[in-house]
N, C-alpha and C. Protein backbone atom coordinates (compact mmCIF):
# COMPACT_ATOMS: atom_id res chain seq x y z
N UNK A 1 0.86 -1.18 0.00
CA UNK A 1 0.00 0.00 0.00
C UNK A 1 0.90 1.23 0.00
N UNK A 2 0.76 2.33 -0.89
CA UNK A 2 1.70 3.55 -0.56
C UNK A 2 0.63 4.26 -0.03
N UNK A 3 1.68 5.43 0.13
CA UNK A 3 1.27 6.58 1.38
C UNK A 3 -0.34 7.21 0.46
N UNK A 4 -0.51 8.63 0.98
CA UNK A 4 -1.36 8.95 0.65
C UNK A 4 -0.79 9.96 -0.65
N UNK A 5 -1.63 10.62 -1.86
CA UNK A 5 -1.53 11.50 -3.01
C UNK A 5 -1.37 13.07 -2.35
N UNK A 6 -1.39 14.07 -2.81
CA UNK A 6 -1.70 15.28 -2.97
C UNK A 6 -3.03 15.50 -2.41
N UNK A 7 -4.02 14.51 -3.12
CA UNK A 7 -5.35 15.03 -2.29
C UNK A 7 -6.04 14.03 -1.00
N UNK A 8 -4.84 13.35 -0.82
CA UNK A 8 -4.93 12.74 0.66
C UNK A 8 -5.74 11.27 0.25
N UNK A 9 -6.08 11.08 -0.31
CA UNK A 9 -6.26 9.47 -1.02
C UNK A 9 -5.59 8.52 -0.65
N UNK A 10 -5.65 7.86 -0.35
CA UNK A 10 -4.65 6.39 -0.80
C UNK A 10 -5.01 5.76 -2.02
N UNK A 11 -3.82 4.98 -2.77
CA UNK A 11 -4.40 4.45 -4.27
C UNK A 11 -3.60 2.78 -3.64
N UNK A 12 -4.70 1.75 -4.03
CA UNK A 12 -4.55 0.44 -4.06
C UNK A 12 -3.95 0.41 -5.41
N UNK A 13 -2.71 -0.12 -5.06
CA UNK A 13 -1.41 -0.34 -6.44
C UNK A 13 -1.52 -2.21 -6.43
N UNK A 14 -1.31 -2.40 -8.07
CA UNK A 14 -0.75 -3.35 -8.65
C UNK A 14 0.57 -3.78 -8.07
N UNK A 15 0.49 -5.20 -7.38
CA UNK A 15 1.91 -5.60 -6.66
C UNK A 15 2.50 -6.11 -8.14
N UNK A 16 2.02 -6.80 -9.18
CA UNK A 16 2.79 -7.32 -10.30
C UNK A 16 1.94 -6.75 -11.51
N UNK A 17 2.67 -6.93 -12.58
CA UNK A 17 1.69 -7.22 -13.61
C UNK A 17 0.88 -8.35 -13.65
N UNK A 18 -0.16 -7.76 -13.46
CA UNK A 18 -1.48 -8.68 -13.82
C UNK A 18 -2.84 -8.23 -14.70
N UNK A 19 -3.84 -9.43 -14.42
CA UNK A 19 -5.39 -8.65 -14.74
C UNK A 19 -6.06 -8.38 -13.78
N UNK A 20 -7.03 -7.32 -13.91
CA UNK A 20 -7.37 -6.59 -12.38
C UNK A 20 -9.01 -6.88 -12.56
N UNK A 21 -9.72 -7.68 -11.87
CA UNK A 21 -10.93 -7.73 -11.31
C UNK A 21 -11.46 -7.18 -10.56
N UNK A 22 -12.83 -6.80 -10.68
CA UNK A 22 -13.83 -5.69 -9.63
C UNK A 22 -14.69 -6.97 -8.82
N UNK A 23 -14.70 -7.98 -10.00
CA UNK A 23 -16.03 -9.24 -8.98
C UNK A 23 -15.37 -10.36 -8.86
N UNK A 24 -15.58 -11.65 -8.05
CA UNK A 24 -15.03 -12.74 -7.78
C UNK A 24 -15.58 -13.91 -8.93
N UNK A 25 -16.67 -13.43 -9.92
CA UNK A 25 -16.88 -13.99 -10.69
C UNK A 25 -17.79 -13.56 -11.69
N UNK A 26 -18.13 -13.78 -12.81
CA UNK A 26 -19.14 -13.29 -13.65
C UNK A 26 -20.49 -13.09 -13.11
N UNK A 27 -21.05 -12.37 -13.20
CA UNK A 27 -22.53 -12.13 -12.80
C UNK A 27 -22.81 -11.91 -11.15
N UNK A 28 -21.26 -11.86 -10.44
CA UNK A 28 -21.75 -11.60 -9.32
C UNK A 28 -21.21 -10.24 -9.20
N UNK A 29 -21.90 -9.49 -7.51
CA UNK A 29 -21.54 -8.28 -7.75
C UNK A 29 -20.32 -8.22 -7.36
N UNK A 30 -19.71 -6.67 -8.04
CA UNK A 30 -18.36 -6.43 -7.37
C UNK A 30 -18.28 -5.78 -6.06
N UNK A 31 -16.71 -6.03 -5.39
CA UNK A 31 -16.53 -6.81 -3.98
C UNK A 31 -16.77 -5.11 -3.62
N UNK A 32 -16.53 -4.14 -3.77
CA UNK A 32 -16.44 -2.31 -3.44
C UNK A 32 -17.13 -1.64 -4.89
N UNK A 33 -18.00 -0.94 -4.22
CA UNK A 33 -18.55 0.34 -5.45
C UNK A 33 -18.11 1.67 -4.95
N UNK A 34 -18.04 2.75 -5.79
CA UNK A 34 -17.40 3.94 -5.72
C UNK A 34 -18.31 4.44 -4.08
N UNK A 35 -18.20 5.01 -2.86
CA UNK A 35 -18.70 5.23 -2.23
C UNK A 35 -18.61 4.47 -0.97
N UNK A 36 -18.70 3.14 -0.98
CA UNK A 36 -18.26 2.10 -0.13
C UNK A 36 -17.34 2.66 1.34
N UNK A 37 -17.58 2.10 2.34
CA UNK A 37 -16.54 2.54 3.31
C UNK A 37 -16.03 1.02 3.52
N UNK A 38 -14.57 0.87 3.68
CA UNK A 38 -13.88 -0.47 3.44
C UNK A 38 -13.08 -0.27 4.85
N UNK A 39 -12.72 -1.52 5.25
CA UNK A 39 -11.72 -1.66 6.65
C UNK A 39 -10.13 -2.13 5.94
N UNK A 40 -9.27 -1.92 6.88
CA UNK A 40 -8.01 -2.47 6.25
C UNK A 40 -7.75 -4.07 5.43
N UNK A 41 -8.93 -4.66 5.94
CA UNK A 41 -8.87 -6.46 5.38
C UNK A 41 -9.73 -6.69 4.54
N UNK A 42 -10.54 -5.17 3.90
CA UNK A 42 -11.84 -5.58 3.56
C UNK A 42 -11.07 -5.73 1.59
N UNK A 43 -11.91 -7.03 1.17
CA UNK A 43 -11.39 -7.45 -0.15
C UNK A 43 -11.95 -6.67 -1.08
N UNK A 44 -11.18 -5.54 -1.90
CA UNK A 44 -11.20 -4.93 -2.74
C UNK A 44 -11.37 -5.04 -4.21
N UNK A 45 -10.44 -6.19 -5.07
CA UNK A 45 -10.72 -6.62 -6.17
C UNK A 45 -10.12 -8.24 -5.87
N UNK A 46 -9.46 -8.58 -7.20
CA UNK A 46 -8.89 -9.71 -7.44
C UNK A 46 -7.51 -9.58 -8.66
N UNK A 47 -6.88 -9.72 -8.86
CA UNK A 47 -5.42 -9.65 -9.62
C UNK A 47 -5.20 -11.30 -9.84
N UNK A 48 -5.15 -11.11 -11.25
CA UNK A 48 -4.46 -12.87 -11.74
C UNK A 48 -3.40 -12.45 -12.54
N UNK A 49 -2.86 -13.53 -12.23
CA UNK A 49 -1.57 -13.30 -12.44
C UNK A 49 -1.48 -15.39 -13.09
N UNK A 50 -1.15 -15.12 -14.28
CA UNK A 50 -1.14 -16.39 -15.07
C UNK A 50 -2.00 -17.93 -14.20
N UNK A 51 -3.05 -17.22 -14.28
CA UNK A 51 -3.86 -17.86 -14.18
C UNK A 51 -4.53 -18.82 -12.34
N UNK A 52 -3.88 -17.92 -11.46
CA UNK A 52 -3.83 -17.80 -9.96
C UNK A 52 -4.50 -16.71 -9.30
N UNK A 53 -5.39 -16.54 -8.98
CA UNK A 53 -6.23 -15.24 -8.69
C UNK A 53 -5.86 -14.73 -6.96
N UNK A 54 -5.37 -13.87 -6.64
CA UNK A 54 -4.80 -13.21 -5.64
C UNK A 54 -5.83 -12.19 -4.97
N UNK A 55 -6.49 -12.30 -4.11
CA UNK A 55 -7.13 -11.32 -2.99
C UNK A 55 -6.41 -10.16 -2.73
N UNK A 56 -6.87 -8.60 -2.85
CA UNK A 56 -6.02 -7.73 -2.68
C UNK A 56 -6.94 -7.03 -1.84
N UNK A 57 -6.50 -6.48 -0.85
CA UNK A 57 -7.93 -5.79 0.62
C UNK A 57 -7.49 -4.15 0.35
N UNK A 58 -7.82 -3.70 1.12
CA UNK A 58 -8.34 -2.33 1.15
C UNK A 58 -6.53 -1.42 1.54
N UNK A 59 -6.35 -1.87 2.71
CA UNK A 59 -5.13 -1.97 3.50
C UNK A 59 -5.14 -0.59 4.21
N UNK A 60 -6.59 -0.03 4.03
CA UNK A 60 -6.71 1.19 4.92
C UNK A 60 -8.38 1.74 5.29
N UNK A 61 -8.32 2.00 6.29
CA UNK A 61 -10.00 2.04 6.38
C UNK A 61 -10.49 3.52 5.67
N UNK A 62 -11.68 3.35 5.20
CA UNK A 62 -12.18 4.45 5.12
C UNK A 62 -12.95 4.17 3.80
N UNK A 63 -12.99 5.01 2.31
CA UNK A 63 -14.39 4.98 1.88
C UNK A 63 -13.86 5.10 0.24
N UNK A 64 -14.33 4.05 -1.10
CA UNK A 64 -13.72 4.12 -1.77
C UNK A 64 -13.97 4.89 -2.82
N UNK A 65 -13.04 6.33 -3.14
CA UNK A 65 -13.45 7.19 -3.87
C UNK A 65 -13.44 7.59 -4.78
N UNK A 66 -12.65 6.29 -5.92
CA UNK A 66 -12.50 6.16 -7.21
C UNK A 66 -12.23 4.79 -7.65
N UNK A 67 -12.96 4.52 -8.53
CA UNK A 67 -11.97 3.07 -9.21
C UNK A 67 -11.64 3.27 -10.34
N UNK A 68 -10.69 3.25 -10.70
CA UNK A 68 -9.23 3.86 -11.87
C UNK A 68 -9.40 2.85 -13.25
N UNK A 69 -9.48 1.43 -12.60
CA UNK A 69 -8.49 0.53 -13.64
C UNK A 69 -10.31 0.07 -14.18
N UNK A 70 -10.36 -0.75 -15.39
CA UNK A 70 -11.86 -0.97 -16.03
C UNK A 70 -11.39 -2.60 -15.82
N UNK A 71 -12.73 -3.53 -15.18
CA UNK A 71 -12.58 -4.74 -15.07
C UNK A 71 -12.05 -5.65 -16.01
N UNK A 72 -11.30 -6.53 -15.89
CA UNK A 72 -10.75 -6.86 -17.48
C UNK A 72 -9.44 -6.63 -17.54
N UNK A 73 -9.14 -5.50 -17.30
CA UNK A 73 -7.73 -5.33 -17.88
C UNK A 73 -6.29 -5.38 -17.33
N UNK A 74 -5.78 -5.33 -18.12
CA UNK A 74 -4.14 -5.50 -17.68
C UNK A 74 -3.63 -4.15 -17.13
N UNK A 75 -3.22 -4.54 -16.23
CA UNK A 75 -2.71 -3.36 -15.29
C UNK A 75 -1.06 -3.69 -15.27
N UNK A 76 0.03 -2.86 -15.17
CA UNK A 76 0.93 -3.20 -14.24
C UNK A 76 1.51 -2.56 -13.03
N UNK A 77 2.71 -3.20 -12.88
CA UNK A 77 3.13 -3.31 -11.55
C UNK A 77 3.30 -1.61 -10.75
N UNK A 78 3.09 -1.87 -9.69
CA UNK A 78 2.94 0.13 -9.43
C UNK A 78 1.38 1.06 -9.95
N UNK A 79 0.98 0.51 -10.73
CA UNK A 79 -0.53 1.29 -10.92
C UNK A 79 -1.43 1.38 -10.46
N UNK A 80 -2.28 2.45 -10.15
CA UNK A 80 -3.11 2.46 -9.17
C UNK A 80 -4.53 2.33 -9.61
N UNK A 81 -4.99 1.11 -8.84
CA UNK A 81 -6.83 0.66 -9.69
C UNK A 81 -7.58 1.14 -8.74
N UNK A 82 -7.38 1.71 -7.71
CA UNK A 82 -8.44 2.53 -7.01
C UNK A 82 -7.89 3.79 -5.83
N UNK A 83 -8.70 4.31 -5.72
CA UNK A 83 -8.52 5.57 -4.42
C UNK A 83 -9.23 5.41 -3.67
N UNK A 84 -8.77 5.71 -2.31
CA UNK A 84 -9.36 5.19 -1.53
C UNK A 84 -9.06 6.65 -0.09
N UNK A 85 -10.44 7.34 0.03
CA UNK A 85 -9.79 8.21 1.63
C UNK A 85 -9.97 8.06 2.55
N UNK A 86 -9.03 7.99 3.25
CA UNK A 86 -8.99 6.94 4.31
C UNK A 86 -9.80 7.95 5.60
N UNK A 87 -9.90 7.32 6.68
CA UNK A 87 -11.09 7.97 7.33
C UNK A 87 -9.56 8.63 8.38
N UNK A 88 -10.44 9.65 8.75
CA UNK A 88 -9.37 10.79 9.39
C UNK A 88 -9.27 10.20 11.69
């Protein structure tokens, strides 16, 4: 997890190159919607990585105030698929 941006955000970063998921599976819902208030463990998306799907949590409490990356896609390593401000 890095620190916080300029406008006090935190951004949930890509640990590798991978593909970045919003749901745990087709047709179900995704795990955070823009607005959401999340805890440090609370599961955020999913990242596969050749074909191994990895749990990635919040890693900070508070409320999620952007999602960056579009379900589906390839992200890499260091990029940030969501913002997140953390509660004061």
């Amino acid at each position: 997890m890095s620190s916080a941006n300029a406008d006090g955000l935190v951004p949930v970063e890509a640990s590798v190159n991978s593909v970045f998921y919003r749901r745990p599976s087709p047709g179900e819902p995704c795990f955070v919607e823009e607005g959401d208030k999340v805890n440090e463990d609370t599961i955020v998306c999913l990242m596969e990585i050749m074909k191994c799907f990895r749990s990635v949590s919040a890693g900070v409490k508070g409320t999620v105030e952007k999602v960056l990356a579009e379900s589906g896609s390839m992200v890499k390593k260091g990029d940030a698929v969501m913002l997140i401000r953390p509660e004061k």
